[in-house]
PDB file of N, CA and C in Angstrom:
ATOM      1  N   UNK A   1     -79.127 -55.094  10.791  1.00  0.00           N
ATOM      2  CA  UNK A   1     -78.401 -54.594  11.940  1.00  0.00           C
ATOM      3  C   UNK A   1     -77.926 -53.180  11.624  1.00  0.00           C
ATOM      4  N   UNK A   2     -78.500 -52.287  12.442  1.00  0.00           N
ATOM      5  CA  UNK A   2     -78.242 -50.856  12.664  1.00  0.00           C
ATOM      6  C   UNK A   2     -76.280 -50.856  12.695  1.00  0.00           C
ATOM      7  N   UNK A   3     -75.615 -50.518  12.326  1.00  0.00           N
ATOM      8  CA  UNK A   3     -74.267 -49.582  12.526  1.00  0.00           C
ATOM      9  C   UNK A   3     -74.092 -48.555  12.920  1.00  0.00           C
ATOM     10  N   UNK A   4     -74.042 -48.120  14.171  1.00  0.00           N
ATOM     11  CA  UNK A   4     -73.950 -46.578  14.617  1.00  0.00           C
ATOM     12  C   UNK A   4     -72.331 -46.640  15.090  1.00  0.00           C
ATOM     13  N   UNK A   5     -72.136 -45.321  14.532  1.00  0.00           N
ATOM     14  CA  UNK A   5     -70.947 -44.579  14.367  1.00  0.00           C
ATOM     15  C   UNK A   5     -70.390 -43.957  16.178  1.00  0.00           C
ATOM     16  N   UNK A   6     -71.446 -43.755  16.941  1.00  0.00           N
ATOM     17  CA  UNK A   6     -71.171 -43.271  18.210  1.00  0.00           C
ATOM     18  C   UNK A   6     -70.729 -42.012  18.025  1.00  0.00           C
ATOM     19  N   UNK A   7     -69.965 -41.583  19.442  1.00  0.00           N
ATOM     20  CA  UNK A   7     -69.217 -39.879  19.162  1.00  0.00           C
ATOM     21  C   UNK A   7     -69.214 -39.724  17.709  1.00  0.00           C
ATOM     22  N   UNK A   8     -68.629 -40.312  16.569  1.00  0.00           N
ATOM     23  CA  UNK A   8     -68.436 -40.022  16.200  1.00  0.00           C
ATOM     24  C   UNK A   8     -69.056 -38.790  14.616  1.00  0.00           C
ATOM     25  N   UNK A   9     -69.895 -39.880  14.775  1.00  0.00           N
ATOM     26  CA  UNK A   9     -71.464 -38.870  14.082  1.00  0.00           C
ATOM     27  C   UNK A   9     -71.677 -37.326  14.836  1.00  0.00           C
ATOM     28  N   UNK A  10     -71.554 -37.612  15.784  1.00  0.00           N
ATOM     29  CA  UNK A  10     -72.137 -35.880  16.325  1.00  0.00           C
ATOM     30  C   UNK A  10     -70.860 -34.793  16.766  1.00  0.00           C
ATOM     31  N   UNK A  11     -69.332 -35.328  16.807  1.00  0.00           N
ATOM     32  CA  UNK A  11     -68.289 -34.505  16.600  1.00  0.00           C
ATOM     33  C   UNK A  11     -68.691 -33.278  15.853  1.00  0.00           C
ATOM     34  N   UNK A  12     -68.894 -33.819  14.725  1.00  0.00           N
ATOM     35  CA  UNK A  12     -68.737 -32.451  13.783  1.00  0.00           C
ATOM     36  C   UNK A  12     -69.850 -31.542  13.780  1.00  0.00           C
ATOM     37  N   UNK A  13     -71.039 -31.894  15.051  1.00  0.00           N
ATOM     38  CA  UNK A  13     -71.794 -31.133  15.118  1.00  0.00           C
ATOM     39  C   UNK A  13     -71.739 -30.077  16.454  1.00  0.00           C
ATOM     40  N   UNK A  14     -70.770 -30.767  17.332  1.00  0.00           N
ATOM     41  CA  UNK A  14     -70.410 -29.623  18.848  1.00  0.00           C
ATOM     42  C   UNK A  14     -69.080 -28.723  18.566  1.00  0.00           C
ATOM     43  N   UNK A  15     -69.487 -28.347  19.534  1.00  0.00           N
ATOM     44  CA  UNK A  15     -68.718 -26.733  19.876  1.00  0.00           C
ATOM     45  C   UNK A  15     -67.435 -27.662  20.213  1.00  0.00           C
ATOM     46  N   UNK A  16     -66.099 -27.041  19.902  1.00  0.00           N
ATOM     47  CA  UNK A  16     -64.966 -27.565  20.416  1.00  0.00           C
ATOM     48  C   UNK A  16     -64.710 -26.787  21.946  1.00  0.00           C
ATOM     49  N   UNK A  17     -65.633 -26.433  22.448  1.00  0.00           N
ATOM     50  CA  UNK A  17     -65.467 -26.357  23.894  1.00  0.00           C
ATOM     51  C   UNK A  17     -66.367 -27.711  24.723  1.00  0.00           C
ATOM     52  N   UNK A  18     -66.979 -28.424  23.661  1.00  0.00           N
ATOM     53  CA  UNK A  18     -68.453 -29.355  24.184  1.00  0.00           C
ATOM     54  C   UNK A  18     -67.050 -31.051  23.619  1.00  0.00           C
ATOM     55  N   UNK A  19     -66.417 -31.067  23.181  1.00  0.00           N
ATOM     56  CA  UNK A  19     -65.553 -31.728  22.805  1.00  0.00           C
ATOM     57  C   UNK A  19     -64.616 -31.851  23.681  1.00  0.00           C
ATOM     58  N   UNK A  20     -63.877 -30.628  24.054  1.00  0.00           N
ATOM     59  CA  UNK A  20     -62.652 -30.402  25.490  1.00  0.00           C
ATOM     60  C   UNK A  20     -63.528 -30.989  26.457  1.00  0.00           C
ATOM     61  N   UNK A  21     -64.457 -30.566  26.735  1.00  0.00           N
ATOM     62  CA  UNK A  21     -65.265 -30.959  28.129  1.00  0.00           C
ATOM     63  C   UNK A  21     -65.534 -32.721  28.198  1.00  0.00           C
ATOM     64  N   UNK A  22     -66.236 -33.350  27.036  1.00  0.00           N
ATOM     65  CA  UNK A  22     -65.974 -34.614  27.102  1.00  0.00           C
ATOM     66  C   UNK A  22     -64.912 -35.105  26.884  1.00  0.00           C
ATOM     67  N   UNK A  23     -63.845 -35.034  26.516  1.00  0.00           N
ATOM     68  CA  UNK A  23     -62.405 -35.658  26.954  1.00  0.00           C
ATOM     69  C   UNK A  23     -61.804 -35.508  28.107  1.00  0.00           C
ATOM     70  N   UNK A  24     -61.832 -33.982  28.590  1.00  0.00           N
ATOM     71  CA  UNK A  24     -61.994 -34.147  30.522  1.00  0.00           C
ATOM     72  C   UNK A  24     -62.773 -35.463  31.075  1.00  0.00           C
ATOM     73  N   UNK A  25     -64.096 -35.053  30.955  1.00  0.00           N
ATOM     74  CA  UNK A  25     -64.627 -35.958  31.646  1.00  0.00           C
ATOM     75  C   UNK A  25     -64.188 -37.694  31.363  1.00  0.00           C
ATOM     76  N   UNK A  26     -63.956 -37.905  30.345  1.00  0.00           N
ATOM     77  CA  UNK A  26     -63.217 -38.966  30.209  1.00  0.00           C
ATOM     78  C   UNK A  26     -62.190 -39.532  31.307  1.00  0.00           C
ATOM     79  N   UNK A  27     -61.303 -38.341  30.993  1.00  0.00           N
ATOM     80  CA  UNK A  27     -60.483 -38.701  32.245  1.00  0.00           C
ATOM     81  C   UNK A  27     -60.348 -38.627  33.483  1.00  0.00           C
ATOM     82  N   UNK A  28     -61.470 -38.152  33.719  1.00  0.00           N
ATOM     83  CA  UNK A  28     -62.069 -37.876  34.913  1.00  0.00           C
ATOM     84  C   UNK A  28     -62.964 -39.169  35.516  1.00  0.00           C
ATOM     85  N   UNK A  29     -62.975 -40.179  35.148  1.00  0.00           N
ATOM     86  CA  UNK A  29     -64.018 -41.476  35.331  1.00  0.00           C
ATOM     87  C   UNK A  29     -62.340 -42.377  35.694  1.00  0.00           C
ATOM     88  N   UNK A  30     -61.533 -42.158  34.894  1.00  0.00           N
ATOM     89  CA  UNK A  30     -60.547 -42.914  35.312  1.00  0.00           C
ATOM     90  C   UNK A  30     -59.650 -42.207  36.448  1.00  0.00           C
ATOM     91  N   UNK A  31     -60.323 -41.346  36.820  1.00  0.00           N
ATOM     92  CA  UNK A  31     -59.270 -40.691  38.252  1.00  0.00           C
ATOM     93  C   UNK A  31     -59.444 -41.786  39.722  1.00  0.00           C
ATOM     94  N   UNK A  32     -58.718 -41.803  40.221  1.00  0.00           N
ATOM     95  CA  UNK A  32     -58.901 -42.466  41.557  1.00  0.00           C
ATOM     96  C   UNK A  32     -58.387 -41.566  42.413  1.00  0.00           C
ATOM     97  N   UNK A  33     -59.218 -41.997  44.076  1.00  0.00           N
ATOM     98  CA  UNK A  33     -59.105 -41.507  44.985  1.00  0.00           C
ATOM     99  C   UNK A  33     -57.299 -41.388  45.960  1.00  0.00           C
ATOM    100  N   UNK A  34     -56.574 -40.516  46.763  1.00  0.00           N
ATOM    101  CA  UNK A  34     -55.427 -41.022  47.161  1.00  0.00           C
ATOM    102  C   UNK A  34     -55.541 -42.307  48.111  1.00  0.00           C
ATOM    103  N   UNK A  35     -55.187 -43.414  47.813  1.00  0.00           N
ATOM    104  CA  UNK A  35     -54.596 -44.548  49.014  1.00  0.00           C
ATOM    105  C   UNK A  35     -53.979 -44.061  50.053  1.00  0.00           C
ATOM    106  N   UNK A  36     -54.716 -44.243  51.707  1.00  0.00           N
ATOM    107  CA  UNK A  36     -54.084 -44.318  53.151  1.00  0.00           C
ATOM    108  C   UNK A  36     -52.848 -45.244  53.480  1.00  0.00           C
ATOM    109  N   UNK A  37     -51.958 -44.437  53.882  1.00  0.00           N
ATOM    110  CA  UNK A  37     -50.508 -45.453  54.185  1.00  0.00           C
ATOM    111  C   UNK A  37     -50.963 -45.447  55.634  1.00  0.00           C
ATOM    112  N   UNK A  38     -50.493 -46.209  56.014  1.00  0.00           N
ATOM    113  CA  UNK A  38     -50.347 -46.342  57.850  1.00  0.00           C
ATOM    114  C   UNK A  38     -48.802 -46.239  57.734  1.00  0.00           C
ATOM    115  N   UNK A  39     -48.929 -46.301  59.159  1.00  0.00           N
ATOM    116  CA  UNK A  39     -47.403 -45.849  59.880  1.00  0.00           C
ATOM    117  C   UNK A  39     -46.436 -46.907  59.645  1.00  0.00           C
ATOM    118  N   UNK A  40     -46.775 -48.006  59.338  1.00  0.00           N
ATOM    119  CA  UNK A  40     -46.092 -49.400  59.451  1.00  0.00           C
ATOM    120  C   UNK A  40     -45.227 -49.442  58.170  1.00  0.00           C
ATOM    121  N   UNK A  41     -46.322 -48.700  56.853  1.00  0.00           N
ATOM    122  CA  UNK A  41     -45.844 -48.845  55.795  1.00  0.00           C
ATOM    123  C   UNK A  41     -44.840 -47.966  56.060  1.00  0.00           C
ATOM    124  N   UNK A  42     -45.145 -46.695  55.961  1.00  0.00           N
ATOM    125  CA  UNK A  42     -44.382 -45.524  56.270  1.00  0.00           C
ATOM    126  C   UNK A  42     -42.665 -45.651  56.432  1.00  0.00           C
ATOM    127  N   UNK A  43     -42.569 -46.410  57.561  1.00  0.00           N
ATOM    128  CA  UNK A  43     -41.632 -46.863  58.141  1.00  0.00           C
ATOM    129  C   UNK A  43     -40.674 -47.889  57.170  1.00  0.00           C
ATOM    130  N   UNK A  44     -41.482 -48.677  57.073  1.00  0.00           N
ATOM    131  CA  UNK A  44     -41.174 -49.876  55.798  1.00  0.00           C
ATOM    132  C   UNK A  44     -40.349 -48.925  54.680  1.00  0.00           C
ATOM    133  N   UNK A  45     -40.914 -47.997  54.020  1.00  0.00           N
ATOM    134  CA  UNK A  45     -40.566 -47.348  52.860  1.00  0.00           C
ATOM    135  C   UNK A  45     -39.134 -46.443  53.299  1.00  0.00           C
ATOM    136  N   UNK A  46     -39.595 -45.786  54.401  1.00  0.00           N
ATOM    137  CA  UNK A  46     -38.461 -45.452  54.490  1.00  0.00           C
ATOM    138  C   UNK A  46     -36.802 -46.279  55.024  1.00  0.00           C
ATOM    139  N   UNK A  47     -36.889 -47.684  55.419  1.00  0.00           N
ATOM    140  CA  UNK A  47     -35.865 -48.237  55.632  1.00  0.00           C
ATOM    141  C   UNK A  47     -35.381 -48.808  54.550  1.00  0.00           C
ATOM    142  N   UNK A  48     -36.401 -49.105  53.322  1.00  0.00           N
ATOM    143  CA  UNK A  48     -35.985 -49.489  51.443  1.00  0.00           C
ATOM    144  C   UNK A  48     -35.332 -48.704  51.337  1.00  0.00           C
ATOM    145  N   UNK A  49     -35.519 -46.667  51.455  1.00  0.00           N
ATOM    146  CA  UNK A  49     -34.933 -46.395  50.994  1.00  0.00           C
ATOM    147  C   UNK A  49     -33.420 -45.616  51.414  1.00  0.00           C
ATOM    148  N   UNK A  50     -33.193 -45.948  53.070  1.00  0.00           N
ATOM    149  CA  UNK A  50     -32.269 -45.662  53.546  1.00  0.00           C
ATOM    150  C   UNK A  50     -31.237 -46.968  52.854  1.00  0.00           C
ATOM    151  N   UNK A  51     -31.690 -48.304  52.660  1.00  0.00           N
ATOM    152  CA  UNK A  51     -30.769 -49.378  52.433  1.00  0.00           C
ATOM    153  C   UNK A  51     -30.890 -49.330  50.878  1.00  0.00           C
ATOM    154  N   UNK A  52     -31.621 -48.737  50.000  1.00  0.00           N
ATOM    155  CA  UNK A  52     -31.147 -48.588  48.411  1.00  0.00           C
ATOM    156  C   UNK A  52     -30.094 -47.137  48.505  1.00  0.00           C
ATOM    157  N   UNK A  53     -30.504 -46.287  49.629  1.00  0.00           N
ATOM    158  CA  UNK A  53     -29.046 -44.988  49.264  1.00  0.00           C
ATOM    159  C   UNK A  53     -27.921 -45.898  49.824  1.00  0.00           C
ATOM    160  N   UNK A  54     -27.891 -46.064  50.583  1.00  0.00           N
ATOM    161  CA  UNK A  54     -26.659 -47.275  51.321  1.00  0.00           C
ATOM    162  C   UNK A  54     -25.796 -47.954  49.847  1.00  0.00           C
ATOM    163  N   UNK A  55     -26.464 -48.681  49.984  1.00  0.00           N
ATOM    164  CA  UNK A  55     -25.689 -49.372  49.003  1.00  0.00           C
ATOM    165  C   UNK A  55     -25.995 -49.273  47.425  1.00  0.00           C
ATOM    166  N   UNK A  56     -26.509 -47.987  46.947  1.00  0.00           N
ATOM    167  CA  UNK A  56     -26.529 -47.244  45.472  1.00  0.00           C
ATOM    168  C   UNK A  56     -27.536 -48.593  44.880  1.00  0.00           C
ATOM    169  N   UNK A  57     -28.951 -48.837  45.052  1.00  0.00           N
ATOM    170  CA  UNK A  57     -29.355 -49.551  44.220  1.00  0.00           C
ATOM    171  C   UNK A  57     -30.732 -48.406  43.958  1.00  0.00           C
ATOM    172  N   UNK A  58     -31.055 -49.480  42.862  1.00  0.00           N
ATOM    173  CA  UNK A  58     -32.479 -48.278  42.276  1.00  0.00           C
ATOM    174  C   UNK A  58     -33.334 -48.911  42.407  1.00  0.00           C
ATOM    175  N   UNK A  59     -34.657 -47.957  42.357  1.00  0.00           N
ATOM    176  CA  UNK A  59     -35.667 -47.965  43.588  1.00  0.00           C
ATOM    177  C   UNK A  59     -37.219 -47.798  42.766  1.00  0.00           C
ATOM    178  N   UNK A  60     -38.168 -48.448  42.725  1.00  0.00           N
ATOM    179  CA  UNK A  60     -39.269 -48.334  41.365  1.00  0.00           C
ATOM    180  C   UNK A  60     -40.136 -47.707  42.568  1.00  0.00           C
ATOM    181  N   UNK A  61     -40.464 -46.383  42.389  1.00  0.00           N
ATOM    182  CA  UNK A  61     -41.407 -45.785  43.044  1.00  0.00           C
ATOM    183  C   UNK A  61     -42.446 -46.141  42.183  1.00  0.00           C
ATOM    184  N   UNK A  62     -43.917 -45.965  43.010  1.00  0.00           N
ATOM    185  CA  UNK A  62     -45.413 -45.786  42.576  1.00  0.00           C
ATOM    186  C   UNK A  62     -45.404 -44.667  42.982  1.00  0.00           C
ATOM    187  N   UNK A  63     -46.188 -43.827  42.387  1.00  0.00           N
ATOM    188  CA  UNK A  63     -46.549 -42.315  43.054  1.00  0.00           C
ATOM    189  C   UNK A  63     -47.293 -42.409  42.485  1.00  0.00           C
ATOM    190  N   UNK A  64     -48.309 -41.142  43.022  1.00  0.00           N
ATOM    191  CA  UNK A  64     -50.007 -40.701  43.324  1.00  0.00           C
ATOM    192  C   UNK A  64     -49.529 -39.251  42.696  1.00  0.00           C
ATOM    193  N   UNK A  65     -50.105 -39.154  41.279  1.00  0.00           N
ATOM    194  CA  UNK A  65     -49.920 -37.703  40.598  1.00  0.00           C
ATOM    195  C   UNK A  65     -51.687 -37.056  40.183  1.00  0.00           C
ATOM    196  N   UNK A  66     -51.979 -36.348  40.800  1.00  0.00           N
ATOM    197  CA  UNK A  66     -53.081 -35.954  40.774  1.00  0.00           C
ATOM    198  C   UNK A  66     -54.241 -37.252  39.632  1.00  0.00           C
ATOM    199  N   UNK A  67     -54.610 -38.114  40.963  1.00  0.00           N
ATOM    200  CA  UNK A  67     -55.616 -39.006  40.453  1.00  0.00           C
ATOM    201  C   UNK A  67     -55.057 -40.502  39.711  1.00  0.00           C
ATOM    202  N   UNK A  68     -53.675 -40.299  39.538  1.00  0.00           N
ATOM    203  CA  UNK A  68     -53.233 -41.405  38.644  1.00  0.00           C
ATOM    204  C   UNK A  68     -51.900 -41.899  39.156  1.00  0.00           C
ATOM    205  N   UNK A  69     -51.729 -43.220  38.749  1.00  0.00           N
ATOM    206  CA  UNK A  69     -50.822 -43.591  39.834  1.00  0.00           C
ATOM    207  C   UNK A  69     -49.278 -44.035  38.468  1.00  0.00           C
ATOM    208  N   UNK A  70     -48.390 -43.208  38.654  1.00  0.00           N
ATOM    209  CA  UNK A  70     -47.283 -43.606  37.904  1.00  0.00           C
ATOM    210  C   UNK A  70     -45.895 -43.948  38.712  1.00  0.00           C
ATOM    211  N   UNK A  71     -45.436 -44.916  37.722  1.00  0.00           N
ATOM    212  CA  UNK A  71     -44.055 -45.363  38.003  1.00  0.00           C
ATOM    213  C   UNK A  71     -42.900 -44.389  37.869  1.00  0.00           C
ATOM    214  N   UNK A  72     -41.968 -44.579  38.735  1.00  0.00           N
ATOM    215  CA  UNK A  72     -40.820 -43.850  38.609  1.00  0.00           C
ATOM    216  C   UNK A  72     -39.738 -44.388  39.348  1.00  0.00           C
ATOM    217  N   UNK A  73     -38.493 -44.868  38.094  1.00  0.00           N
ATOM    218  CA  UNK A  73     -37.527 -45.820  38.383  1.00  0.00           C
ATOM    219  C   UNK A  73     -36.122 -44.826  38.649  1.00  0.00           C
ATOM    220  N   UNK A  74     -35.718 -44.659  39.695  1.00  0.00           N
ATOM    221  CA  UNK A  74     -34.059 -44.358  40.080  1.00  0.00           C
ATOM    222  C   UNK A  74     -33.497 -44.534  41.290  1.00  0.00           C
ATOM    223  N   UNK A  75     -32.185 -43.864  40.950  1.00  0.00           N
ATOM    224  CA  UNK A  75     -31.494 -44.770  42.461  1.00  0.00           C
ATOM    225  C   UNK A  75     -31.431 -42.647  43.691  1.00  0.00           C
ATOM    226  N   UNK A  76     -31.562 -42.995  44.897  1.00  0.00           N
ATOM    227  CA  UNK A  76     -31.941 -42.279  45.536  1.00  0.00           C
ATOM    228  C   UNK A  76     -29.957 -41.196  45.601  1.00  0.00           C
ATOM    229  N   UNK A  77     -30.387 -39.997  45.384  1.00  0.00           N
ATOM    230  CA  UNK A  77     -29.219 -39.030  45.968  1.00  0.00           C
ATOM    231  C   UNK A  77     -29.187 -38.356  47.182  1.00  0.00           C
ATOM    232  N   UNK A  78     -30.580 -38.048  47.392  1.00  0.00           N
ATOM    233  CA  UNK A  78     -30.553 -37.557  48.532  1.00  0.00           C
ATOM    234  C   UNK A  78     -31.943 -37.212  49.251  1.00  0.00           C
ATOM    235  N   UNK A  79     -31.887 -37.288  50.909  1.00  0.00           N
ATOM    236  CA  UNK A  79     -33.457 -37.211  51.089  1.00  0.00           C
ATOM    237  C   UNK A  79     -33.005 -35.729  52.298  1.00  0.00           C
ATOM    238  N   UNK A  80     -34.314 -35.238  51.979  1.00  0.00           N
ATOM    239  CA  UNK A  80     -34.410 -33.681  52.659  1.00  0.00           C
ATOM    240  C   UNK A  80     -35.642 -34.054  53.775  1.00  0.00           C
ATOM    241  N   UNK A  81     -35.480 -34.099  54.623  1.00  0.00           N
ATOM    242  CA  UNK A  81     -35.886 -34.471  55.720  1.00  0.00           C
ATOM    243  C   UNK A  81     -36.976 -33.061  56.203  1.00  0.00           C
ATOM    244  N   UNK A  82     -36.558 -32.005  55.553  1.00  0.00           N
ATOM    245  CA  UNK A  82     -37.237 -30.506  56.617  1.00  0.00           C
ATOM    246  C   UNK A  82     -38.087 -30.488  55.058  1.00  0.00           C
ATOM    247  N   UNK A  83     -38.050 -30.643  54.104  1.00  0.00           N
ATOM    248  CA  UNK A  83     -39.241 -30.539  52.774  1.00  0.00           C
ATOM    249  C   UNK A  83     -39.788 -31.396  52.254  1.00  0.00           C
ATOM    250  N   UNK A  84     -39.033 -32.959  52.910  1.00  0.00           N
ATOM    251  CA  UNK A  84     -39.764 -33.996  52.860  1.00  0.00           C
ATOM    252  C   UNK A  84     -39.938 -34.686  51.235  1.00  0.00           C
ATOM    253  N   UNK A  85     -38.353 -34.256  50.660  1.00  0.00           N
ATOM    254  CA  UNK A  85     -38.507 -35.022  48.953  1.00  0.00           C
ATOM    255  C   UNK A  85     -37.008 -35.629  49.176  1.00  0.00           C
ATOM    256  N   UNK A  86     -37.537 -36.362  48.259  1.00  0.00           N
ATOM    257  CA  UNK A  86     -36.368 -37.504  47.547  1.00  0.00           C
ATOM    258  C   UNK A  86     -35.854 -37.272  46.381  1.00  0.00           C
ATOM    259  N   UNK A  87     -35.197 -36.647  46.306  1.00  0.00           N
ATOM    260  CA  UNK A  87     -33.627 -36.577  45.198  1.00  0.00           C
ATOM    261  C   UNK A  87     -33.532 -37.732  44.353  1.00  0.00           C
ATOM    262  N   UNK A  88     -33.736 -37.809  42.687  1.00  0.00           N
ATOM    263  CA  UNK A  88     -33.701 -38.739  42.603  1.00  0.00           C
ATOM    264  C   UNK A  88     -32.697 -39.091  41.056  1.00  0.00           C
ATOM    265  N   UNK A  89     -31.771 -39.584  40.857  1.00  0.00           N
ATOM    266  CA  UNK A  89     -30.906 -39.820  39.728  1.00  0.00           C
ATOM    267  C   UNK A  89     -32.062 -41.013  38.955  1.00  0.00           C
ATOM    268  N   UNK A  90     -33.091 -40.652  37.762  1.00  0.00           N
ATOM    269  CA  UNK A  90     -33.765 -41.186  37.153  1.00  0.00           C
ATOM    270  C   UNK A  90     -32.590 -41.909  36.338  1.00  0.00           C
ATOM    271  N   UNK A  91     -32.716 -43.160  35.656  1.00  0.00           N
ATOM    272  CA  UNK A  91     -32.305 -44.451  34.274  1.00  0.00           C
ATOM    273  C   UNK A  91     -31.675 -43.079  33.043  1.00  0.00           C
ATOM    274  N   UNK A  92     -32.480 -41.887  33.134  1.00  0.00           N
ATOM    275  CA  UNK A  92     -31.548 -41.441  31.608  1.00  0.00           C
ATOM    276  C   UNK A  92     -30.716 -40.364  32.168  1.00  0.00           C
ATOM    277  N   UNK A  93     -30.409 -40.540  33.898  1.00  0.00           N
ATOM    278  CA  UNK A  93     -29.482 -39.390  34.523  1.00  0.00           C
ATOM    279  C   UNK A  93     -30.051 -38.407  34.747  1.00  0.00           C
ATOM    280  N   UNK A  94     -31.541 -37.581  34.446  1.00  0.00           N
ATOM    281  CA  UNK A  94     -31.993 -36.481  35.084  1.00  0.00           C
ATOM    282  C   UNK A  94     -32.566 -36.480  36.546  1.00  0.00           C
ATOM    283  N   UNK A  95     -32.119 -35.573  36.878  1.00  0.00           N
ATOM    284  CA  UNK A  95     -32.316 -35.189  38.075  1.00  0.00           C
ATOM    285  C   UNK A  95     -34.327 -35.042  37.980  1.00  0.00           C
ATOM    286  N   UNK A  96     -34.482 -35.665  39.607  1.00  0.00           N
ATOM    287  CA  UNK A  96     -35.966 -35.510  39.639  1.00  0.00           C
ATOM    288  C   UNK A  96     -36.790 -35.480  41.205  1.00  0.00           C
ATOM    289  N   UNK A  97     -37.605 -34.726  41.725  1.00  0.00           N
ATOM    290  CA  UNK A  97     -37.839 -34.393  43.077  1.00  0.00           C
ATOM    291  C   UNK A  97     -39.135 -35.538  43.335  1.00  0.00           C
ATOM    292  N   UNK A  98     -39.367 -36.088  44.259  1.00  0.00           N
ATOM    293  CA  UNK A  98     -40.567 -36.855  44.794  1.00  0.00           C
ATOM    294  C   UNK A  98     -40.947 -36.452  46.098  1.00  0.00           C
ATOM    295  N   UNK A  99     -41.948 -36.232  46.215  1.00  0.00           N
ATOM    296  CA  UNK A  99     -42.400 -35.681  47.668  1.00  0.00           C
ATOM    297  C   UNK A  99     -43.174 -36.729  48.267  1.00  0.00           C
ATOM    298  N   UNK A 100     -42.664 -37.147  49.356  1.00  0.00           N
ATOM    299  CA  UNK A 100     -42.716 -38.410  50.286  1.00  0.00           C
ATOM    300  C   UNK A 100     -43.849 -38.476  50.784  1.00  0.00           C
ATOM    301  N   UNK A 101     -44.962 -37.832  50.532  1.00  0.00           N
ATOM    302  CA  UNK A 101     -46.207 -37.886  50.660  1.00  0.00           C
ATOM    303  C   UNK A 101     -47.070 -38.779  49.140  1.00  0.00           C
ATOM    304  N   UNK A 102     -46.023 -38.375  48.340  1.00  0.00           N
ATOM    305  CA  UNK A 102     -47.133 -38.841  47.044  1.00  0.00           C
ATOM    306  C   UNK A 102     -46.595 -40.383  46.366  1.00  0.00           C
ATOM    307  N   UNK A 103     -45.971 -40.833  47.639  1.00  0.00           N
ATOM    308  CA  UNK A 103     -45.125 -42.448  47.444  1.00  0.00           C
ATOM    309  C   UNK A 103     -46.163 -43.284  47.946  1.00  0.00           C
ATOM    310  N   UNK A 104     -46.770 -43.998  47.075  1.00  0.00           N
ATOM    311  CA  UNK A 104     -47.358 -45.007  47.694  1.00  0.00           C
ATOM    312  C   UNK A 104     -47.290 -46.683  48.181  1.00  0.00           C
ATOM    313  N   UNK A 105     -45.795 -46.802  47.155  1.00  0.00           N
ATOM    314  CA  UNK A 105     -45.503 -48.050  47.000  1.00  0.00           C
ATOM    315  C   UNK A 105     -43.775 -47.764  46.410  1.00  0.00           C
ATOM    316  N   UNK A 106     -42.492 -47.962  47.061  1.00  0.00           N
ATOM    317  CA  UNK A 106     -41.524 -48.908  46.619  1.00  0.00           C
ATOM    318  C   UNK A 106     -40.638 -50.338  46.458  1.00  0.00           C
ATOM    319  N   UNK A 107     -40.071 -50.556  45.725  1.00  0.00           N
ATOM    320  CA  UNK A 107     -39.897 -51.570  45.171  1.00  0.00           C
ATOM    321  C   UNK A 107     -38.323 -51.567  44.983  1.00  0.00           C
ATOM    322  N   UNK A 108     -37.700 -52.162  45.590  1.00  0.00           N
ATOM    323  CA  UNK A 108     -35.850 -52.364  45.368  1.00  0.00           C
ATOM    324  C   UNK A 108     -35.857 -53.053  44.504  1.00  0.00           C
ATOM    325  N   UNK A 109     -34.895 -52.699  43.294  1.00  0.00           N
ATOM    326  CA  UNK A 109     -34.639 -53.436  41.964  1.00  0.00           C
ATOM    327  C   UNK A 109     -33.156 -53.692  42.118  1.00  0.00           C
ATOM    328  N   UNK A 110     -33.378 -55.384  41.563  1.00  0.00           N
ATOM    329  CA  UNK A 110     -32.543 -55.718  41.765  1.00  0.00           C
ATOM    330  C   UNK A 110     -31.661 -55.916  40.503  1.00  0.00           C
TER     331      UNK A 110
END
């Protein structure tokens, strides 16, 4: 039985620009497309998060960050209605902006 080494045999033979380029592309196979909200959701999300500022609870956003979808846990300070972000007091107290377009999913924690 053959043992091949993979990438790893021919590393030390490319250009470290031929190296950058396949680790892009790497992550580039795991990119996904943005998810369509409808209006229903829309609506939905925004009454979570009128009733988590209400009564100060925190709020597990999903967001859509170019291709990848990350979590982001805090309780809401304030929403800007004319720029369309959410103010947000993150778990270690920093201040942090979300733009209500790139919400795909919240979650009231209880």
């Amino acid at each position: 039985m053959i043992r091949d080494r993979g990438n790893k045999k021919w590393v030390s033979l490319m250009l470290p620009e031929h190296v950058k380029m396949l680790r892009e592309m790497k992550v580039d196979v795991n990119r996904q497309s943005k998810p369509l909200l409808d209006e229903y959701q829309i609506q939905e999300f925004e009454e979570r998060i009128k009733y988590a500022e209400e009564f100060k609870l925190p709020l597990d956003f999903s967001v859509f960050d170019h291709g990848f979808m990350k979590n982001i846990i805090g309780r809401v300070v304030k929403i800007d209605p004319l720029t369309k972000q959410i103010k947000l007091k993150n778990m270690n107290g920093d201040i942090e902006y979300l733009n209500f377009r790139d919400v795909m999913e919240i979650k009231i924690m209880d």
